[in-house]
PDB file of N, CA and C in Angstrom:
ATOM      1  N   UNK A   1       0.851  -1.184   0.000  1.00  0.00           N
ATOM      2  CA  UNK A   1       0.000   0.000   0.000  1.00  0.00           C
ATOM      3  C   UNK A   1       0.893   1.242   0.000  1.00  0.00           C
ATOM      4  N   UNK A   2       0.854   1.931  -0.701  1.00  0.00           N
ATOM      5  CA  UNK A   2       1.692   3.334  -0.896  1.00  0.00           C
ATOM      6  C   UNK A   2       1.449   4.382  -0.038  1.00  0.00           C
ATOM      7  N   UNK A   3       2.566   5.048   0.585  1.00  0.00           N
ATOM      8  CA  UNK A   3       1.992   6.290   1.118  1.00  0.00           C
ATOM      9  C   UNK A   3       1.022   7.221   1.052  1.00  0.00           C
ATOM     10  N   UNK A   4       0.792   6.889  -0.302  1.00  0.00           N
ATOM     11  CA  UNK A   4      -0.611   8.318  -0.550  1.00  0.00           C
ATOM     12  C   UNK A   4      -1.791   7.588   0.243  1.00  0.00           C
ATOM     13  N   UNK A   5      -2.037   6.416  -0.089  1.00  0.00           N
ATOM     14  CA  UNK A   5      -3.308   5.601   0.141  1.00  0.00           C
ATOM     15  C   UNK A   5      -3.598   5.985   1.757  1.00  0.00           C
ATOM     16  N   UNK A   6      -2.270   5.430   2.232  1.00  0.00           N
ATOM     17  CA  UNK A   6      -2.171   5.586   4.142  1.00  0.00           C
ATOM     18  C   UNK A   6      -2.561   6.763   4.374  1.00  0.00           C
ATOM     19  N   UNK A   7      -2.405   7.654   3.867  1.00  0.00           N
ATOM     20  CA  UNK A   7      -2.716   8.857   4.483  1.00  0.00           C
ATOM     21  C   UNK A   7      -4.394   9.340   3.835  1.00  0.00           C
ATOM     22  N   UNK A   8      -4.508   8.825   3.015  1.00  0.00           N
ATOM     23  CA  UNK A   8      -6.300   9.402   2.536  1.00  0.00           C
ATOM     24  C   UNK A   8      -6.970   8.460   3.422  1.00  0.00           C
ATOM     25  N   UNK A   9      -6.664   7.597   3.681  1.00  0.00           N
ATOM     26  CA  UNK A   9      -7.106   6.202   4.717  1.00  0.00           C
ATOM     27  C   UNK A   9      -7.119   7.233   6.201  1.00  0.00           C
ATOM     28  N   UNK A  10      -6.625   7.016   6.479  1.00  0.00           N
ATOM     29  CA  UNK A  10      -6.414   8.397   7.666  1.00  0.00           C
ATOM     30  C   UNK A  10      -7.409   9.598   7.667  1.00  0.00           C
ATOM     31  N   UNK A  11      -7.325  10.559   6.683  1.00  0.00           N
ATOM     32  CA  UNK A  11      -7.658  11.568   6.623  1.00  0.00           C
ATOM     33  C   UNK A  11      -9.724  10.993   6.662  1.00  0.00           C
ATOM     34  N   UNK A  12      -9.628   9.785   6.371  1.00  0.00           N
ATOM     35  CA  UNK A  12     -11.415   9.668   5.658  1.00  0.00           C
ATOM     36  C   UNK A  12     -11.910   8.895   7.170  1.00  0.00           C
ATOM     37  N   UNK A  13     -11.011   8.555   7.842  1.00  0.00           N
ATOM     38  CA  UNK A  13     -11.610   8.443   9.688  1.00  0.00           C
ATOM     39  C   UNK A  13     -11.499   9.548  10.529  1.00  0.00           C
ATOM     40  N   UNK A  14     -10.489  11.084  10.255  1.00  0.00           N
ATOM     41  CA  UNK A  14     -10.498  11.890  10.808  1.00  0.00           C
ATOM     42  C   UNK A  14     -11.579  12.856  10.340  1.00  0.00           C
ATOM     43  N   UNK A  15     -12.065  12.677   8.859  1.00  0.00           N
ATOM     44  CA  UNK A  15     -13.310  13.436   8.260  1.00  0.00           C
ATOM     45  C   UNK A  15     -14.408  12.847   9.406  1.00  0.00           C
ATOM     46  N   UNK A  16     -14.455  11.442   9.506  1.00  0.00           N
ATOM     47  CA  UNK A  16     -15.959  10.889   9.898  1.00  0.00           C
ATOM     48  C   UNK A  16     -15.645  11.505  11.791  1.00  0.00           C
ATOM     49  N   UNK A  17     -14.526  11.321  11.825  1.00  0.00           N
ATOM     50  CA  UNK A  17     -14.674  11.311  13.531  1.00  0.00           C
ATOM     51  C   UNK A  17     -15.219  13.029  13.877  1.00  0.00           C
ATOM     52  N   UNK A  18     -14.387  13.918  12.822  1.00  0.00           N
ATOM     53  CA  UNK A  18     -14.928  15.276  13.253  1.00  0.00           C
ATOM     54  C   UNK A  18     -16.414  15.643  13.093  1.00  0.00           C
ATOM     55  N   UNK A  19     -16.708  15.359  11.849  1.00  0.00           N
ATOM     56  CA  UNK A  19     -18.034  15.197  11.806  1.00  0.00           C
ATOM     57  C   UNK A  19     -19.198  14.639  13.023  1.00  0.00           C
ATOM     58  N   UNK A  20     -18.475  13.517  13.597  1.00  0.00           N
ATOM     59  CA  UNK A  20     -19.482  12.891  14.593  1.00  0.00           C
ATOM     60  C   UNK A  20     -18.795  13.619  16.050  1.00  0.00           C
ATOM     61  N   UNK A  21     -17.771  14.875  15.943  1.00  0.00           N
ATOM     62  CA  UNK A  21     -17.855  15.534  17.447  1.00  0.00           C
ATOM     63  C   UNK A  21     -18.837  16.569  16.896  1.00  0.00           C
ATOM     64  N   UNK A  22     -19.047  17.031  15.854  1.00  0.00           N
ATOM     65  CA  UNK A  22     -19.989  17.790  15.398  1.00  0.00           C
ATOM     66  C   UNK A  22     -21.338  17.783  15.364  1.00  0.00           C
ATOM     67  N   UNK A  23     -21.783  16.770  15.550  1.00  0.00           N
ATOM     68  CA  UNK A  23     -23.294  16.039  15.711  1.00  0.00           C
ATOM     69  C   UNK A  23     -23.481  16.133  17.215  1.00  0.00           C
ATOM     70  N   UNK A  24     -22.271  15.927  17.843  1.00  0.00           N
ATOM     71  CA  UNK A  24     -22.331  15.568  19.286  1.00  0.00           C
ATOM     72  C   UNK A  24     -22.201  17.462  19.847  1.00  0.00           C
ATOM     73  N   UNK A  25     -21.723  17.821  19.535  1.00  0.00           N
ATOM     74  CA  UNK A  25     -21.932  19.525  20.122  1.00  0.00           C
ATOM     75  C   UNK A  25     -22.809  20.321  19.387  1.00  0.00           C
ATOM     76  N   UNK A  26     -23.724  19.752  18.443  1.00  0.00           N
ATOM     77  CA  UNK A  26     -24.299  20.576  17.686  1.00  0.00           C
ATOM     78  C   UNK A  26     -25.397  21.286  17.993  1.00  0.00           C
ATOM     79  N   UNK A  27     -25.506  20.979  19.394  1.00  0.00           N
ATOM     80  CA  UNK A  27     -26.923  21.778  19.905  1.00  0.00           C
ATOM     81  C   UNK A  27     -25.896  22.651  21.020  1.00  0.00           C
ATOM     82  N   UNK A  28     -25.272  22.091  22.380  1.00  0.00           N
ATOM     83  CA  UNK A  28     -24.605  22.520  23.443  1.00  0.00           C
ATOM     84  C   UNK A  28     -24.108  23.950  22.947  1.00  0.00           C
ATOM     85  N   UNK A  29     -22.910  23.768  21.685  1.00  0.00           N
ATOM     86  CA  UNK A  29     -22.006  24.881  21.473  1.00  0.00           C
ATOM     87  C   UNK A  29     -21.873  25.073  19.603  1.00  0.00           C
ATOM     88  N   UNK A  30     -22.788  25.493  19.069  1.00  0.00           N
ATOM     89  CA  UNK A  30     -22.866  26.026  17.468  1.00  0.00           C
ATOM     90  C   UNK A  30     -21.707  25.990  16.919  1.00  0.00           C
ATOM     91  N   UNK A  31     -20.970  27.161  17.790  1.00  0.00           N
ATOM     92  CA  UNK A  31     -19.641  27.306  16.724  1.00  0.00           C
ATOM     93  C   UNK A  31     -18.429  26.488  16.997  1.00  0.00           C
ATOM     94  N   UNK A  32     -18.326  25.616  18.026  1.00  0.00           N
ATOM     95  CA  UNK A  32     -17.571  24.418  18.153  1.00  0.00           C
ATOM     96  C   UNK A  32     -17.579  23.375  16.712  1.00  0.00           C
ATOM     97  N   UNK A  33     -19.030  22.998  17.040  1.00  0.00           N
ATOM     98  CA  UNK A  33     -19.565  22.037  15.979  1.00  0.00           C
ATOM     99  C   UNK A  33     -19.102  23.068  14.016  1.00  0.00           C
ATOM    100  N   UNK A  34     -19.354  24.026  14.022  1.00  0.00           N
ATOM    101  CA  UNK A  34     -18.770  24.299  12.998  1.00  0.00           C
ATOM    102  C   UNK A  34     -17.499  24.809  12.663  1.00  0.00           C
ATOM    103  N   UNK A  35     -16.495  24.737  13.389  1.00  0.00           N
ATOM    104  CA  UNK A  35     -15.180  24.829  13.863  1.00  0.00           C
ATOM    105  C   UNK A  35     -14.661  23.604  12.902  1.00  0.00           C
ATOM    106  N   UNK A  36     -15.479  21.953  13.917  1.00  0.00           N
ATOM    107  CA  UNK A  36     -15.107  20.999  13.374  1.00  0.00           C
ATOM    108  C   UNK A  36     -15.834  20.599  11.918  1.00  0.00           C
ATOM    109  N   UNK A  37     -16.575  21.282  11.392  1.00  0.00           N
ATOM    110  CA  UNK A  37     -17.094  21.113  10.081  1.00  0.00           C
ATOM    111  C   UNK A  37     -15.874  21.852   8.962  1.00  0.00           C
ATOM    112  N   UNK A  38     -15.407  23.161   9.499  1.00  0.00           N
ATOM    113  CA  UNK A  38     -14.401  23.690   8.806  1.00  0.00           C
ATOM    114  C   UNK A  38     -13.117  22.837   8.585  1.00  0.00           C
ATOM    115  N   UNK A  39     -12.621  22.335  10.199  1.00  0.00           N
ATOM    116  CA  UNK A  39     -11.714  21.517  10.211  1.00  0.00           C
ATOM    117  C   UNK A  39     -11.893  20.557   8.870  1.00  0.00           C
ATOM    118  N   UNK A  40     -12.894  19.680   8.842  1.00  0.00           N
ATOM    119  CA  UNK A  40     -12.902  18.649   7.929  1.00  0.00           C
ATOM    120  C   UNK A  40     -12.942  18.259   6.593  1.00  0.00           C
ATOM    121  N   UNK A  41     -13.401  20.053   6.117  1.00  0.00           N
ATOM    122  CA  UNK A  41     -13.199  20.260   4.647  1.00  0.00           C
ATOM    123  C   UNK A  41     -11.889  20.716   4.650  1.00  0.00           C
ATOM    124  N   UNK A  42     -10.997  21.317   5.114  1.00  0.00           N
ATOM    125  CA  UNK A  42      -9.914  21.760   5.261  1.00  0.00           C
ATOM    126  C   UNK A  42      -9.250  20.598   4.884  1.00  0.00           C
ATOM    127  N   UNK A  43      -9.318  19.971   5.716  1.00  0.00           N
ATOM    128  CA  UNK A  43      -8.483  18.115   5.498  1.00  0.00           C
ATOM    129  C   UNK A  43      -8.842  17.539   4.470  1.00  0.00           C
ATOM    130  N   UNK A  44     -10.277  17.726   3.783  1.00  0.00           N
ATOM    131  CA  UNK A  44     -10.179  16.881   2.919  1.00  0.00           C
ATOM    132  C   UNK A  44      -9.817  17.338   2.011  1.00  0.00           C
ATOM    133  N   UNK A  45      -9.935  18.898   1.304  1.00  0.00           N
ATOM    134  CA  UNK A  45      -8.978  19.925   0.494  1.00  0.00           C
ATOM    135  C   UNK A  45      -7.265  19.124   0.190  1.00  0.00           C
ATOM    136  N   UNK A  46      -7.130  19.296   1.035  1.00  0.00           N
ATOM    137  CA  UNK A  46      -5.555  18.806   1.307  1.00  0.00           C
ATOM    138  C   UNK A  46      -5.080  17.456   0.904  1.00  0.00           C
ATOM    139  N   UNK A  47      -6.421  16.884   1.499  1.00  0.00           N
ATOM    140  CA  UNK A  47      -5.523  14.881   1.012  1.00  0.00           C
ATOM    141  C   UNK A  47      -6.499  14.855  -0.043  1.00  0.00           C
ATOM    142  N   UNK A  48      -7.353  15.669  -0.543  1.00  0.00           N
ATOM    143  CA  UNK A  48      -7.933  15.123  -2.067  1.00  0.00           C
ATOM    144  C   UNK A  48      -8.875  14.119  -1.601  1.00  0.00           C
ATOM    145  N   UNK A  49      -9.790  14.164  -0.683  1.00  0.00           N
ATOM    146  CA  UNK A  49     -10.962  13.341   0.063  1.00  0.00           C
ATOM    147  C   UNK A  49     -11.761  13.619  -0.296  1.00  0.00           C
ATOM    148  N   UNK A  50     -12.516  12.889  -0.530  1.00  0.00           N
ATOM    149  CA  UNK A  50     -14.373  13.805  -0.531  1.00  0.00           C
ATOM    150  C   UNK A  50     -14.881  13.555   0.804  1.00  0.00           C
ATOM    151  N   UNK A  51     -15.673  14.473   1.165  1.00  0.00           N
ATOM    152  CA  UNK A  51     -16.682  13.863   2.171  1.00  0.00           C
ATOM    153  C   UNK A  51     -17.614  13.306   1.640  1.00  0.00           C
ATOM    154  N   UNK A  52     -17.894  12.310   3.064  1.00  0.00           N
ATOM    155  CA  UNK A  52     -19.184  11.361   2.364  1.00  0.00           C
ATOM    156  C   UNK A  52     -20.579  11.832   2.051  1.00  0.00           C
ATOM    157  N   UNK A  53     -21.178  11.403   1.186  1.00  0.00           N
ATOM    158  CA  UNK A  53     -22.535  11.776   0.772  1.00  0.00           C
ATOM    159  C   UNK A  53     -23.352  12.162   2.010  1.00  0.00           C
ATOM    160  N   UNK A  54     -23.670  10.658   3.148  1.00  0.00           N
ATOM    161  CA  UNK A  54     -23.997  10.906   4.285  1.00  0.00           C
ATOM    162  C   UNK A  54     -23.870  12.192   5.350  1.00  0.00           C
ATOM    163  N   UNK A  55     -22.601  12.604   5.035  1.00  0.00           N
ATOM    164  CA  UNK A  55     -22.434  13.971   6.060  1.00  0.00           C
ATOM    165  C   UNK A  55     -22.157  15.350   5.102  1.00  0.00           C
ATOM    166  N   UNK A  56     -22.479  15.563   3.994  1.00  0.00           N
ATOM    167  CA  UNK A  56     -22.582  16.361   2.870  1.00  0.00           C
ATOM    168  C   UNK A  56     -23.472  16.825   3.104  1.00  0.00           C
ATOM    169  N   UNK A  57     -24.559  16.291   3.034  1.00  0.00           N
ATOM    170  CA  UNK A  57     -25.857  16.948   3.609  1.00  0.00           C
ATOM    171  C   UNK A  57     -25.855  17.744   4.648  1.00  0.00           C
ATOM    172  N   UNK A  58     -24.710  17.831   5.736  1.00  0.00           N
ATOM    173  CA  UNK A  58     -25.105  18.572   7.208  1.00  0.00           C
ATOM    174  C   UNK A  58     -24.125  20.101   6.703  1.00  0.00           C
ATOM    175  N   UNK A  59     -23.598  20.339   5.716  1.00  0.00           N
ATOM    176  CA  UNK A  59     -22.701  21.416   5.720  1.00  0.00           C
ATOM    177  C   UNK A  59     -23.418  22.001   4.578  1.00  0.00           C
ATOM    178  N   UNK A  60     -23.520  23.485   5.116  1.00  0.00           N
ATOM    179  CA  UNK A  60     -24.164  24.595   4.169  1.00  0.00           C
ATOM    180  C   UNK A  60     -23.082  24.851   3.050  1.00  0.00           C
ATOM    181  N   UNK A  61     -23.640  24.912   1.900  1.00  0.00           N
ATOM    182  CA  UNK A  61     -22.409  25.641   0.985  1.00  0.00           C
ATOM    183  C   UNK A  61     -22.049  26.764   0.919  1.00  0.00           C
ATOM    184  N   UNK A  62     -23.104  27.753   1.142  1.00  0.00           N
ATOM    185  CA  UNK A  62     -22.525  29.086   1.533  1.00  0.00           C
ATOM    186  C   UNK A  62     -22.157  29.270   2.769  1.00  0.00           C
ATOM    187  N   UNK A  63     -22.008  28.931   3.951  1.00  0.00           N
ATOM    188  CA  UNK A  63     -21.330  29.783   4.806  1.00  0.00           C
ATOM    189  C   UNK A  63     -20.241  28.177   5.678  1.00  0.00           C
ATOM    190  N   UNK A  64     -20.373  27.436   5.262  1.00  0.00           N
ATOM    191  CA  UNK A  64     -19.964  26.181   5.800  1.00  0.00           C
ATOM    192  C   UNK A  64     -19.971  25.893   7.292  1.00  0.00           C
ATOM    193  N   UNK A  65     -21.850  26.175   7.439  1.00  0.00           N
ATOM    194  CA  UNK A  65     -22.066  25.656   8.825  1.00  0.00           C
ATOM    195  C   UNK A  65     -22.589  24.629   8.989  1.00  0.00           C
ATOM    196  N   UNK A  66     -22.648  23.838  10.505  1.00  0.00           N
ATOM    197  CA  UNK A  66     -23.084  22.097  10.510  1.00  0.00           C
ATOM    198  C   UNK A  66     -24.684  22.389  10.585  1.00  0.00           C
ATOM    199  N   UNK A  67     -25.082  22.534   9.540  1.00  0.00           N
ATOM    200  CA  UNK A  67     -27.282  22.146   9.473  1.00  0.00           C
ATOM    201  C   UNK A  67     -27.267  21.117  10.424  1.00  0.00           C
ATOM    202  N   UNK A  68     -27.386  21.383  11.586  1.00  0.00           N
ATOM    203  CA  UNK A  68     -27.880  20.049  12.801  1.00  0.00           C
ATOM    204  C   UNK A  68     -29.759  20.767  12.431  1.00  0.00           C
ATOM    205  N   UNK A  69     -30.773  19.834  11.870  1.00  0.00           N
ATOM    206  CA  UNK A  69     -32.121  19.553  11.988  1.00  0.00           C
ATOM    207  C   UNK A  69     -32.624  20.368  13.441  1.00  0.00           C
ATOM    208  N   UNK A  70     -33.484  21.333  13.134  1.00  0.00           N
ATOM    209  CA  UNK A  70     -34.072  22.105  14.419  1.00  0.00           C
ATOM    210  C   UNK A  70     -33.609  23.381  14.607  1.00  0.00           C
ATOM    211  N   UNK A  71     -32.154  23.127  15.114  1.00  0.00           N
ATOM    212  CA  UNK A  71     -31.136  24.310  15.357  1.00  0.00           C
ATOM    213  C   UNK A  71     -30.180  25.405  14.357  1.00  0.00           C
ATOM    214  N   UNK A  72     -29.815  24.688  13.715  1.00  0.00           N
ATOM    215  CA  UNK A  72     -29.260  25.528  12.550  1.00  0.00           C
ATOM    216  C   UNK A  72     -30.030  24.910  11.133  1.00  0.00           C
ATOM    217  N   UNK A  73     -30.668  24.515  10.842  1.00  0.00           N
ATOM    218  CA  UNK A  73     -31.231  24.471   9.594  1.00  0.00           C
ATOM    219  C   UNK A  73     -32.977  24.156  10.085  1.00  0.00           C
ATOM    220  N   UNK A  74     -33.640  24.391   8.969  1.00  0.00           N
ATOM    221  CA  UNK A  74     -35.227  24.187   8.849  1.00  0.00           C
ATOM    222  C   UNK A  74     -35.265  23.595   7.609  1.00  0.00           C
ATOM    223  N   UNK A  75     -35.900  22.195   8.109  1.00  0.00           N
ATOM    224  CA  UNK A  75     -36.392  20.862   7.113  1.00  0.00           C
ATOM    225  C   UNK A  75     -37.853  21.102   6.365  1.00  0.00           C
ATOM    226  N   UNK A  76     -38.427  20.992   5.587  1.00  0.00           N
ATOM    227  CA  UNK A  76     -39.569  21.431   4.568  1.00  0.00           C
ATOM    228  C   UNK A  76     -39.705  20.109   3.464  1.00  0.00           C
ATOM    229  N   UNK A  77     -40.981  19.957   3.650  1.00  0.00           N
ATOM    230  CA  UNK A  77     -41.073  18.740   2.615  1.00  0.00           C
ATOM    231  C   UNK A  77     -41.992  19.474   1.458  1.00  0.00           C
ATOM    232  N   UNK A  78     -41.740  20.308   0.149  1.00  0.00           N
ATOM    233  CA  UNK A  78     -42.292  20.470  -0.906  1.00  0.00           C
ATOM    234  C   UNK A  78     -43.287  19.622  -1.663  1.00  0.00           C
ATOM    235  N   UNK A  79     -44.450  19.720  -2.227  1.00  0.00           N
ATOM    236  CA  UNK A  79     -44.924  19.118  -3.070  1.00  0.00           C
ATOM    237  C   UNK A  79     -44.403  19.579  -4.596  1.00  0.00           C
ATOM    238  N   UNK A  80     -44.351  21.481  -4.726  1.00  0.00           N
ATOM    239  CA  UNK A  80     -44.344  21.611  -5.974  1.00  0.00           C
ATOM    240  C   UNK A  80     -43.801  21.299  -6.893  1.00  0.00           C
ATOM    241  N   UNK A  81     -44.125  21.402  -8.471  1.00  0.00           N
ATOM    242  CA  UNK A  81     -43.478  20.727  -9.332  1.00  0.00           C
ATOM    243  C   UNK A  81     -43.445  19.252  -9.036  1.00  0.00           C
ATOM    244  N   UNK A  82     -42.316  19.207  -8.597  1.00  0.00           N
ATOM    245  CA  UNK A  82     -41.767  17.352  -8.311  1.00  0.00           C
ATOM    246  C   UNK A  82     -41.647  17.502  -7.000  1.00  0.00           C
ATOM    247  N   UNK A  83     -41.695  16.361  -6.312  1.00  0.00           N
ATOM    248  CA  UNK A  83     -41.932  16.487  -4.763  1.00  0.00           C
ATOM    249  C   UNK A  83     -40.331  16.471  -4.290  1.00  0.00           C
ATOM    250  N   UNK A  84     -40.153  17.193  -3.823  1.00  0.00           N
ATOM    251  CA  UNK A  84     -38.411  17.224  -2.964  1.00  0.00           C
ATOM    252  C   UNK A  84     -38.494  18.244  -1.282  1.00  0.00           C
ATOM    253  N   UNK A  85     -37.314  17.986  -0.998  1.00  0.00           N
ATOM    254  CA  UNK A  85     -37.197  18.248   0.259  1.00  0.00           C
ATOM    255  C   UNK A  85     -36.015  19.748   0.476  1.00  0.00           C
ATOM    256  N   UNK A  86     -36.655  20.717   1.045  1.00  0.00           N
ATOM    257  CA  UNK A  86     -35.775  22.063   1.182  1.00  0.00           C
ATOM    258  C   UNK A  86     -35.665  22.395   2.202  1.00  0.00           C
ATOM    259  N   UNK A  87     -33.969  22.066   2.562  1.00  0.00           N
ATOM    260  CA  UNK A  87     -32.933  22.306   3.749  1.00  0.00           C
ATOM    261  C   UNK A  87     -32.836  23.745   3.534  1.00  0.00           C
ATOM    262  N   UNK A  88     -33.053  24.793   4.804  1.00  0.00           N
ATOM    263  CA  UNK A  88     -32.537  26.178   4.652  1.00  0.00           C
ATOM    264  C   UNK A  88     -31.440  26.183   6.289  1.00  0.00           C
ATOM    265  N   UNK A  89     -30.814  26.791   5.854  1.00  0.00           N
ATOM    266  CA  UNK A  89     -29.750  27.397   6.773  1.00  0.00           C
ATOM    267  C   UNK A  89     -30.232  28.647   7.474  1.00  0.00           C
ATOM    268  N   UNK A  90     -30.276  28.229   8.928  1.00  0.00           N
ATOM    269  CA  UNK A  90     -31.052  29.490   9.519  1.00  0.00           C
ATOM    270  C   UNK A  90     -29.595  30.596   9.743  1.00  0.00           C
ATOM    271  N   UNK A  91     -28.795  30.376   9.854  1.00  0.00           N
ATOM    272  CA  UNK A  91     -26.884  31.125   9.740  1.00  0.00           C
ATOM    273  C   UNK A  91     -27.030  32.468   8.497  1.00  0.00           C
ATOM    274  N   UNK A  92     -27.453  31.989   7.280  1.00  0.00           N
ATOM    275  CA  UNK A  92     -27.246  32.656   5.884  1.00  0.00           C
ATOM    276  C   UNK A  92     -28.151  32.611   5.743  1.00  0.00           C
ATOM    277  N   UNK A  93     -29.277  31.248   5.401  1.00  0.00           N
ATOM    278  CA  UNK A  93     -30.544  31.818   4.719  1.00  0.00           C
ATOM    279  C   UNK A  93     -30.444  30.813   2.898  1.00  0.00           C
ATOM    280  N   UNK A  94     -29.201  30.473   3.176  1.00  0.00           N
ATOM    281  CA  UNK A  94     -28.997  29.999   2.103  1.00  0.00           C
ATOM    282  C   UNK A  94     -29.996  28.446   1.936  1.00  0.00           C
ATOM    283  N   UNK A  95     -30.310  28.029   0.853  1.00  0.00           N
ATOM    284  CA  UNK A  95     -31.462  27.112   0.499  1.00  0.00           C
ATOM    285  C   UNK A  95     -30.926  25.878  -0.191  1.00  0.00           C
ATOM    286  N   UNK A  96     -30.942  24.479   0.342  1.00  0.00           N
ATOM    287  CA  UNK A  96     -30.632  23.450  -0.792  1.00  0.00           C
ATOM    288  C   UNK A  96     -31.667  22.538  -0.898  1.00  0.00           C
ATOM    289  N   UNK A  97     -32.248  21.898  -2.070  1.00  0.00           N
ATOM    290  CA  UNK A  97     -33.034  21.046  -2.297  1.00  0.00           C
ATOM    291  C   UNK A  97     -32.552  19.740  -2.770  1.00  0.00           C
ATOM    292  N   UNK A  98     -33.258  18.721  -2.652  1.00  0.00           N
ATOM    293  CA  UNK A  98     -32.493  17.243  -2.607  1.00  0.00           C
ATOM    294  C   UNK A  98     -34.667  16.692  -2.926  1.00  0.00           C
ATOM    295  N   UNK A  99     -34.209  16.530  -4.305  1.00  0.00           N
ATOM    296  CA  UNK A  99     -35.182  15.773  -5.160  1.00  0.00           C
ATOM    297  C   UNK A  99     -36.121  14.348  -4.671  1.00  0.00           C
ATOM    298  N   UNK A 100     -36.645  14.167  -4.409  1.00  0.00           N
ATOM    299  CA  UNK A 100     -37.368  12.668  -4.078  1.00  0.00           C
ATOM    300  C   UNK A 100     -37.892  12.577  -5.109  1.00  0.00           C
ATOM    301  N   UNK A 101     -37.239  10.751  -5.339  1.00  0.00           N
ATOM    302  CA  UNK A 101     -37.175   9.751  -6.728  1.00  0.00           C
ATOM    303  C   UNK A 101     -38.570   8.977  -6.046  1.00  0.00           C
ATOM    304  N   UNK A 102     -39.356   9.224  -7.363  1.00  0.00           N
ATOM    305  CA  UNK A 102     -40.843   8.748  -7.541  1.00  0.00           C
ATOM    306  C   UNK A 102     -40.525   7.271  -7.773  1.00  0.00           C
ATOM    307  N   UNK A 103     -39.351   6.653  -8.460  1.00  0.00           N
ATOM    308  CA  UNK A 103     -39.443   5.241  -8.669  1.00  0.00           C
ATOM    309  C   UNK A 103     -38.562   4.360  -7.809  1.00  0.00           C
ATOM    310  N   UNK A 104     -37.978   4.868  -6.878  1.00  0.00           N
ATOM    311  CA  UNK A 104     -37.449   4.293  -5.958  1.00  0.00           C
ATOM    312  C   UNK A 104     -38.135   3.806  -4.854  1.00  0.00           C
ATOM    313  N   UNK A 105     -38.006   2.321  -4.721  1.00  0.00           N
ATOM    314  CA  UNK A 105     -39.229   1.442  -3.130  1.00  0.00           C
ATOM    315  C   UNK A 105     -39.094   2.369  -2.193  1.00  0.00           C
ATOM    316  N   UNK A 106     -39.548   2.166  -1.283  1.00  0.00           N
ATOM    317  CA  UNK A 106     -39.498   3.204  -0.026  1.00  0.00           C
ATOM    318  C   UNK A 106     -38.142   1.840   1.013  1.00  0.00           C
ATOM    319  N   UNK A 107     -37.306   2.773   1.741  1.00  0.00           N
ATOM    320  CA  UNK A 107     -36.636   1.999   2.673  1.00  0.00           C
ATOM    321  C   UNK A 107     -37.910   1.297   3.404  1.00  0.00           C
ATOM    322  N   UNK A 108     -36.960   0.131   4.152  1.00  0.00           N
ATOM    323  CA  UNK A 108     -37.439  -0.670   4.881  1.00  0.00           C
ATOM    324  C   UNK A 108     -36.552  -0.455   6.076  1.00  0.00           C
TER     325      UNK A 108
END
């Protein structure tokens, strides 16, 4: 395994671990929790990481704060047009929508 690998290997448990102190302070202390949201794009910038789909969703694109549900973001389920779901950032104000697939089973 080559050095590069070891270290993106690394960097993609220090993405998930900051992320999950971020979930964990995300009500107590705001700007802690987005401290460690900054931290983690920072890192992944650097080793060429993506963050995962799963925790993509919790970071605003305009101001790169942690959307913890309730507290920093407001959840909205749309009908219009096509039925999707609109995350707003109560921080900026800024708006993202995430589409719901009509032909996909429902989880179990």
């Amino acid at each position: 395994m080559p050095n590069n690998e070891i270290v993106r290997d690394l960097a993609r448990e220090r993405i998930d671990h900051l992320f999950g102190l971020a979930t964990e302070y995300a009500s107590l202390q705001p700007e802690l929790s987005d401290r460690y949201v900054q931290m983690a794009l920072k890192l992944s910038k650097r080793t060429r990481v993506r963050i995962p789909k799963h925790w993509k969703y919790f970071v605003c694109k305009s101001c790169h704060s942690f959307l913890y549900p309730g507290s920093r973001s407001r959840v909205r389920v749309s009908q219009e047009r096509s039925p999707h779901v609109v995350v707003t950032c109560l921080v900026c104000g800024e708006k993202k929508r995430f589409i719901l697939d009509k032909k996909s089973p429902p989880s179990k």
